[in-house]
N, C-alpha and C. Protein backbone atom coordinates (compact mmCIF):
# COMPACT_ATOMS: atom_id res chain seq x y z
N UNK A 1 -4.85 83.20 -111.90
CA UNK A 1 -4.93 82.98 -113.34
C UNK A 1 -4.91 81.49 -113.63
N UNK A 2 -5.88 81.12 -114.71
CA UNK A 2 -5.40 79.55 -114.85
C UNK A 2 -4.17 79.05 -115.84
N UNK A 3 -4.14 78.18 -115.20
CA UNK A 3 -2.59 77.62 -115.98
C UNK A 3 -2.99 77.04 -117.36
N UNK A 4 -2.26 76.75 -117.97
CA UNK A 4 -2.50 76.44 -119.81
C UNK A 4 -3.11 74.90 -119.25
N UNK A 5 -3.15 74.01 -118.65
CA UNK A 5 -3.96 72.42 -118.26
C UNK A 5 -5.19 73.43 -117.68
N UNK A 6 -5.32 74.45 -117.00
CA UNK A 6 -6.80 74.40 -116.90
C UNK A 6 -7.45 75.35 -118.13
N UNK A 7 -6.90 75.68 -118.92
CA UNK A 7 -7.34 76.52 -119.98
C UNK A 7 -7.89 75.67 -121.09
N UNK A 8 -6.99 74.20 -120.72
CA UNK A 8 -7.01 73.10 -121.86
C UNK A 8 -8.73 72.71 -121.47
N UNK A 9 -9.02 72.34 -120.38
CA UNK A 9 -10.11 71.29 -119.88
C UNK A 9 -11.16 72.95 -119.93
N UNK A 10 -10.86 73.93 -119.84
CA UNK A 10 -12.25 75.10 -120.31
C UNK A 10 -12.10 75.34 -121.37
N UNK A 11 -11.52 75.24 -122.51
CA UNK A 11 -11.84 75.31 -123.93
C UNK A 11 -11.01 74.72 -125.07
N UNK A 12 -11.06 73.67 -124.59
CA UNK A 12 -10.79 73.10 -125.97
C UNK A 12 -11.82 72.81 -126.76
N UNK A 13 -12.85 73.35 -126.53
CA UNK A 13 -14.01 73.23 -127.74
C UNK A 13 -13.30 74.08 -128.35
N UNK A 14 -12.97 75.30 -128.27
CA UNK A 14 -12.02 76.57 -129.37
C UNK A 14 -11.06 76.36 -130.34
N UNK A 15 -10.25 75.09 -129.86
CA UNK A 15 -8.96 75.03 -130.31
C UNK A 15 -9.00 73.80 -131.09
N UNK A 16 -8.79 74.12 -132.31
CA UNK A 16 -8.99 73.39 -133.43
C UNK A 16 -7.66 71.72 -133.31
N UNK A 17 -6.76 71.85 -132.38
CA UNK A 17 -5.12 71.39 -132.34
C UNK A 17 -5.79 70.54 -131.25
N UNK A 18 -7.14 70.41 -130.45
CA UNK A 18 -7.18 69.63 -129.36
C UNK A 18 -8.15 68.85 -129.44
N UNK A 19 -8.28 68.27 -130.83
CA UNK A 19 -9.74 67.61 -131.27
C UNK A 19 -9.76 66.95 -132.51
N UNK A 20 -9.49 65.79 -132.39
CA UNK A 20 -9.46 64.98 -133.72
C UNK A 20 -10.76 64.38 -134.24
N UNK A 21 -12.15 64.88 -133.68
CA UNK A 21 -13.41 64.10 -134.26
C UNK A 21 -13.85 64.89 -134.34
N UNK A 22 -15.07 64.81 -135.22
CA UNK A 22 -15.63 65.87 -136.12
C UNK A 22 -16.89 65.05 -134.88
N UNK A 23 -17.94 66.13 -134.60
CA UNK A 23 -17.77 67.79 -135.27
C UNK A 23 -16.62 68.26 -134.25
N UNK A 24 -15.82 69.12 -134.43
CA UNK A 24 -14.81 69.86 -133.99
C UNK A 24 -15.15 70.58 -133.11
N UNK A 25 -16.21 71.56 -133.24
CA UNK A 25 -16.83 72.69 -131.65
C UNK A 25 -18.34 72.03 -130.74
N UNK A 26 -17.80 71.88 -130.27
CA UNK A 26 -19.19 71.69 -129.41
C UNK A 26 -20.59 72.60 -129.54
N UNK A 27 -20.67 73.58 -130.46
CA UNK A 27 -21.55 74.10 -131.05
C UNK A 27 -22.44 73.39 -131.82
N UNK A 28 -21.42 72.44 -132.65
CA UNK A 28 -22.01 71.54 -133.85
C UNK A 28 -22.65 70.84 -133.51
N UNK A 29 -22.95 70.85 -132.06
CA UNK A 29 -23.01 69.31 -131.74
C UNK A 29 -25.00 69.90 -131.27
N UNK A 30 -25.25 70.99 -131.23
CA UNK A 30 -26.77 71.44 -130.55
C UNK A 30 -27.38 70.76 -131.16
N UNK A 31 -27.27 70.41 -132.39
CA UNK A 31 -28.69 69.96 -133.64
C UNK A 31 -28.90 68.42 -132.74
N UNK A 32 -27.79 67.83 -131.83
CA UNK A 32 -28.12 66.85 -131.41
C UNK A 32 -28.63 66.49 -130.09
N UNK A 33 -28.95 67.91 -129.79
CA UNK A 33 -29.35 67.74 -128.38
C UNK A 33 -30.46 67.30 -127.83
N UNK A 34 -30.65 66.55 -126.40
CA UNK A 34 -31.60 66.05 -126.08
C UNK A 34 -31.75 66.07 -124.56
N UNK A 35 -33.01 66.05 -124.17
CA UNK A 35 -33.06 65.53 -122.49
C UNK A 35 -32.48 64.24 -122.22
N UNK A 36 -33.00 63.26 -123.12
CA UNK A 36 -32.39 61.86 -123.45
C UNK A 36 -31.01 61.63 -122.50
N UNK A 37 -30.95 60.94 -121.54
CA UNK A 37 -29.79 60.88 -121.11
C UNK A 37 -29.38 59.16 -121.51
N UNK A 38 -28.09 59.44 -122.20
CA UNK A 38 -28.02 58.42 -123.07
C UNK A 38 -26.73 57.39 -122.23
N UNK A 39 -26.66 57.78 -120.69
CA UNK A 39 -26.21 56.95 -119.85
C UNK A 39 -27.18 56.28 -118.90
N UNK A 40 -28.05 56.46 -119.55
CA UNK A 40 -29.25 55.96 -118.16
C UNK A 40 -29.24 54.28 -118.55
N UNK A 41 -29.21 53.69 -117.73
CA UNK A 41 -29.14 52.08 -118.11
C UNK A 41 -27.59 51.58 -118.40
N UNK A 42 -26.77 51.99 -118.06
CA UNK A 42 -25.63 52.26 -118.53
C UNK A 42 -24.40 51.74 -117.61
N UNK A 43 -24.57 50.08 -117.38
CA UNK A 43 -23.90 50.00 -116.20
C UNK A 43 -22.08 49.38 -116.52
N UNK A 44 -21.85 49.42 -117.71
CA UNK A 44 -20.95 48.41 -117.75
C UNK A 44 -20.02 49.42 -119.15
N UNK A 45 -18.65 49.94 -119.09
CA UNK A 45 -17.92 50.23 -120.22
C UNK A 45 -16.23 50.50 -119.81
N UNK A 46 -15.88 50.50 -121.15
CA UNK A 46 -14.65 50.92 -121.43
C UNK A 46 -14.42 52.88 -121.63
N UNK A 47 -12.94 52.49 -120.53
CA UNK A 47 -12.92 53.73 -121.14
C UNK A 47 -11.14 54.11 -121.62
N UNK A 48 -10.76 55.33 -121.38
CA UNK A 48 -9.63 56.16 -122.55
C UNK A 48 -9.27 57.18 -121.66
N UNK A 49 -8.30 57.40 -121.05
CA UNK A 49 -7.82 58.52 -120.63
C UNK A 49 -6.24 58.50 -121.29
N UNK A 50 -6.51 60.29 -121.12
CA UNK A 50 -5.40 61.14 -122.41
C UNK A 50 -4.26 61.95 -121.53
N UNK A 51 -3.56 61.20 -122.01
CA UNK A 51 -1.81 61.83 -121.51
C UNK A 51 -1.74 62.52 -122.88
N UNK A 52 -1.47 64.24 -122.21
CA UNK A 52 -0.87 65.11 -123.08
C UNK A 52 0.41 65.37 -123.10
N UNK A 53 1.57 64.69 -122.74
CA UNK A 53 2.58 64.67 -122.31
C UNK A 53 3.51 64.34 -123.61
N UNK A 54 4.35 64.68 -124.35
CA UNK A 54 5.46 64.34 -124.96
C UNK A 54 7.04 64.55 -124.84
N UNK A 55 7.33 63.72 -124.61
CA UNK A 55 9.13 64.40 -124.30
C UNK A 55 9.53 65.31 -125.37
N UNK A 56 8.80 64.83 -126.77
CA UNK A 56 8.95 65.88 -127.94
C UNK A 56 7.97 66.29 -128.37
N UNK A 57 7.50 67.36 -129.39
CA UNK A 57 6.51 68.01 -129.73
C UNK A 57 6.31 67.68 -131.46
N UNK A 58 5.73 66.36 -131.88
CA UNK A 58 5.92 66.25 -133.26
C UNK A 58 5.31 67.31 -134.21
N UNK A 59 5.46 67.44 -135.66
CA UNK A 59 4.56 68.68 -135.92
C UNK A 59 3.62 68.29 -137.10
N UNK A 60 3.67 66.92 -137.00
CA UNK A 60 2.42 66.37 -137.95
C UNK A 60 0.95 65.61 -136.41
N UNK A 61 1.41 65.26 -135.28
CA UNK A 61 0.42 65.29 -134.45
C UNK A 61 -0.96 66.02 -134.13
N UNK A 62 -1.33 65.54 -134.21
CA UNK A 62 -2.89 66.21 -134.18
C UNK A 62 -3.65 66.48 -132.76
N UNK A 63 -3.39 65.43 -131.83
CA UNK A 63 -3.57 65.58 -130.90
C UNK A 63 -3.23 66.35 -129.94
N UNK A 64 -4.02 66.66 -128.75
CA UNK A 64 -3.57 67.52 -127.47
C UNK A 64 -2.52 67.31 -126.92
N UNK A 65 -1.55 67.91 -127.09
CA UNK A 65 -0.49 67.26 -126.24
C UNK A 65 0.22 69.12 -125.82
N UNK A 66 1.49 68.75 -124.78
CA UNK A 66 2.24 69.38 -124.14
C UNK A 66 3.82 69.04 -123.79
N UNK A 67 4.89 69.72 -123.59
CA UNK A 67 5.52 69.19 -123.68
C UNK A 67 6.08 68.59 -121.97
N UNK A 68 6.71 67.24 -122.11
CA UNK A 68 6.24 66.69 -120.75
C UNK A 68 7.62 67.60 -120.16
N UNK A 69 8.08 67.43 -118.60
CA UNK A 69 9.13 68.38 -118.04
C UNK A 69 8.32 69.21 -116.92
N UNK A 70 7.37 69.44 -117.31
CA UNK A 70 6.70 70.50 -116.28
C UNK A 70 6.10 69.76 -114.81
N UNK A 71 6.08 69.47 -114.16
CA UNK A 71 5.99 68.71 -112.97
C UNK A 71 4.83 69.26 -112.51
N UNK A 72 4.94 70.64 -112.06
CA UNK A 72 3.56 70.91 -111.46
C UNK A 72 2.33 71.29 -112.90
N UNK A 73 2.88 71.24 -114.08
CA UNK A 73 1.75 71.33 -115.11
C UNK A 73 1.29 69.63 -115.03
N UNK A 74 1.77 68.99 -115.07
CA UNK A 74 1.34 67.05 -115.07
C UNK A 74 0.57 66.99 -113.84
N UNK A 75 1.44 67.04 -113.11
CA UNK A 75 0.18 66.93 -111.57
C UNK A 75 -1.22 67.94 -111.40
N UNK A 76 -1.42 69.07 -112.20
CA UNK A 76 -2.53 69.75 -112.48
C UNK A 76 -3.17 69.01 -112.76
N UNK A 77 -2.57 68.71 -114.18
CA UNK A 77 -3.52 67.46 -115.07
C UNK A 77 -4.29 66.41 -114.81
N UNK A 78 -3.38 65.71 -113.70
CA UNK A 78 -3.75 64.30 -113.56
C UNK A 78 -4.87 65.00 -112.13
N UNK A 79 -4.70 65.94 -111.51
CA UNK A 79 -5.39 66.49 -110.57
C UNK A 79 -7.08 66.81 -111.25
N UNK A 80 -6.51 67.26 -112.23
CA UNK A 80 -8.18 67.79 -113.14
C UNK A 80 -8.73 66.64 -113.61
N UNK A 81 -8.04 65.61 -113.75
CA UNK A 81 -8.50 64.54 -114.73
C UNK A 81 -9.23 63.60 -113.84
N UNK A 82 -8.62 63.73 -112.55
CA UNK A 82 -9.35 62.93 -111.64
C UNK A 82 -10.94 63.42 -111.27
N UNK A 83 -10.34 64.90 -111.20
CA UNK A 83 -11.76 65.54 -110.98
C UNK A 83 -12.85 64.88 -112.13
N UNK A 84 -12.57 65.30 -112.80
CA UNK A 84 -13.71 64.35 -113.97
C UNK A 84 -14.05 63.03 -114.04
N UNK A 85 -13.25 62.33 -113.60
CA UNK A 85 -13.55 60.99 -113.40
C UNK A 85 -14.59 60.95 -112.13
N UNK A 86 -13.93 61.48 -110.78
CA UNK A 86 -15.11 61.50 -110.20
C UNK A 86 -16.40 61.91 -110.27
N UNK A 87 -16.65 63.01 -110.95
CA UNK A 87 -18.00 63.94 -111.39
C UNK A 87 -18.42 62.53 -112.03
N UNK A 88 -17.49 62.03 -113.30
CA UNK A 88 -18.53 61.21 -113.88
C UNK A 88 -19.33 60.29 -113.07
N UNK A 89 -18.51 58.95 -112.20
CA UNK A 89 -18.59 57.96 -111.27
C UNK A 89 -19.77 58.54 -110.20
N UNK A 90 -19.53 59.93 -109.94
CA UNK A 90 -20.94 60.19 -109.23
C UNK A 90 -21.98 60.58 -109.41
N UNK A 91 -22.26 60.90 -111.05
CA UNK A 91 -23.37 60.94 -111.89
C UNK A 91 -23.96 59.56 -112.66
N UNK A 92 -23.13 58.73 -112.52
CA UNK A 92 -23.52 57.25 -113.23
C UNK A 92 -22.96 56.19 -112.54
N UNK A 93 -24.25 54.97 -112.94
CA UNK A 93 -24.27 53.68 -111.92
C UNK A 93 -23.33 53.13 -112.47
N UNK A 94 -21.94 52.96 -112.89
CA UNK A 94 -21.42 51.90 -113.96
C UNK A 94 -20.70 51.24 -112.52
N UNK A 95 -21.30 49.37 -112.91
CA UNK A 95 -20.48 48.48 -112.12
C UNK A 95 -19.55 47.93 -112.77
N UNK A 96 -19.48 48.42 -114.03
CA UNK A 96 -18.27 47.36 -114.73
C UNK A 96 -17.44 47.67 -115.88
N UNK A 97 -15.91 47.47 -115.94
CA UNK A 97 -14.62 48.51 -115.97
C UNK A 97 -14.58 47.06 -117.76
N UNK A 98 -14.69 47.15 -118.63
CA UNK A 98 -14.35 46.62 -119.73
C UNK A 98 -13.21 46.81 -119.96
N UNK A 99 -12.34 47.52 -119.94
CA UNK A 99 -11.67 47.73 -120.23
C UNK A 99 -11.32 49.56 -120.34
N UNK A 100 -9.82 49.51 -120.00
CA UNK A 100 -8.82 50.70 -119.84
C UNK A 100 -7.82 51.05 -120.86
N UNK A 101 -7.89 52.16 -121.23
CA UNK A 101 -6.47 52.47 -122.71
C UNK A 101 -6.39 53.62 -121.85
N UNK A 102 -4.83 53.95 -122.57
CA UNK A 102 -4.11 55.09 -121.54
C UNK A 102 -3.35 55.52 -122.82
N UNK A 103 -3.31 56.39 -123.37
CA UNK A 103 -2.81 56.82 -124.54
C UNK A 103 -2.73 58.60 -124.61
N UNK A 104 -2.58 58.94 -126.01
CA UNK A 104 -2.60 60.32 -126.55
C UNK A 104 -0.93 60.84 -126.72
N UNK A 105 0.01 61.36 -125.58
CA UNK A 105 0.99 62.05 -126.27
C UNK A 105 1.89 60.59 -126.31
N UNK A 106 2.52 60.96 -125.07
CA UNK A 106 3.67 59.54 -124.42
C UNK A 106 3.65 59.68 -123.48
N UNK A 107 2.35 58.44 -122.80
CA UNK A 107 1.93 58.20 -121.43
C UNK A 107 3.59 58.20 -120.10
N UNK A 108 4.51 57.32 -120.84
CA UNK A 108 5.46 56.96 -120.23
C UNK A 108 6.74 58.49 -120.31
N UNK A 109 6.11 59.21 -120.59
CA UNK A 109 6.98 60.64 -120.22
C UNK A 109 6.25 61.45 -119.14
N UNK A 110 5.69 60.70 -118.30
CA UNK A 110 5.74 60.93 -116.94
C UNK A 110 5.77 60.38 -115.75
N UNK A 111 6.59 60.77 -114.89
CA UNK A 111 7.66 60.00 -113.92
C UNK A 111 6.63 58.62 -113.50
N UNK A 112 7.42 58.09 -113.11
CA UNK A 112 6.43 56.78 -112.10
C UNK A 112 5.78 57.09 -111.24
N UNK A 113 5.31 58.14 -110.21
CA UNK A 113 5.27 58.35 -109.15
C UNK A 113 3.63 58.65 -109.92
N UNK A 114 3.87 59.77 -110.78
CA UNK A 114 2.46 60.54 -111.94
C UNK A 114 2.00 59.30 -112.52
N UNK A 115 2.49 58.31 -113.08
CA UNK A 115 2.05 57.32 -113.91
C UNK A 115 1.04 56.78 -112.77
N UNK A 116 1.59 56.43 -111.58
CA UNK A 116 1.08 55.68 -110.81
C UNK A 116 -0.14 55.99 -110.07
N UNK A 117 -0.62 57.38 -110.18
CA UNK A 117 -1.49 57.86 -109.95
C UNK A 117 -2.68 58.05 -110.88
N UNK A 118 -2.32 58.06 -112.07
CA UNK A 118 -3.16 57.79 -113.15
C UNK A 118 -3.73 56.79 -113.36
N UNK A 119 -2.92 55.86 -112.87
CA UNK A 119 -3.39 54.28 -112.94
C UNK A 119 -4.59 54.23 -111.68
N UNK A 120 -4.26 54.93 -110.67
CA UNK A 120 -4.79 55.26 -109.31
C UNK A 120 -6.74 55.85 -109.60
N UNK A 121 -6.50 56.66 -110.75
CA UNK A 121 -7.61 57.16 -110.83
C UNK A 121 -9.15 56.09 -111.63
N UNK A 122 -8.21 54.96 -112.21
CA UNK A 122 -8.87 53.94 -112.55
C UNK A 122 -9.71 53.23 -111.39
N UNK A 123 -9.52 53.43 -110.27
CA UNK A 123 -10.23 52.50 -108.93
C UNK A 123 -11.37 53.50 -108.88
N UNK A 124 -11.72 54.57 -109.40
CA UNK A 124 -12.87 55.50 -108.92
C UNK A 124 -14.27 54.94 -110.27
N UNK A 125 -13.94 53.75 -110.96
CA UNK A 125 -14.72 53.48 -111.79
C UNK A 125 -14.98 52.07 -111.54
């Protein structure tokens, strides 16, 4: 069965609580579709990776988050998250890292050991 981190990364197009930009479903998004691959030429960016982690669960937050404590739910995470980073890095030429943000719940509500691996997944770009 998948765990609620892999339920997160297969549908959060569904879930209205894991998506702060409009359009909201990835449905909305067909009228914009194209062959156009709009990374082609594309060697140089910034990017954003999302700690869903909070020691608390605010209830005006909008964002994806979870509550941090779960050890093997964080290491899923950062396990899946890598996965995507690599898929991306081996679908596109990018030689150059502009810049890194590390944000979303409270990056620092997970241990050093997890932090440090997150930081880890930055060398695959």
């Amino acid at each position: 069965m998948n765990s609620a981190i892999e339920k997160l990364f297969l549908a959060a197009d569904k879930n209205l609580n894991c998506n702060t930009a409009y359009p909201i479903f990835k449905e909305e998004f067909k009228i914009y579709e194209s062959d156009i691959d709009v990374m082609e030429g594309v060697t140089q960016l910034s990017y954003y990776i999302h700690i869903p982690f909070c020691k608390q669960l605010c209830k005006f937050c909008e964002y994806t988050r979870f509550l941090a404590g779960d050890k093997a739910q964080e290491i899923r995470y950062i396990n899946l998250l890598g996965d995507q980073i690599r898929k991306f890095v081996s679908e596109h030429k990018i030689e150059k890292i502009y810049g890194l943000d590390i944000g979303g719940g409270t990056p620092s509500a997970l241990d050093d050991d997890d932090f440090e691996d997150v930081l880890k997944l930055a060398h695959f770009c």
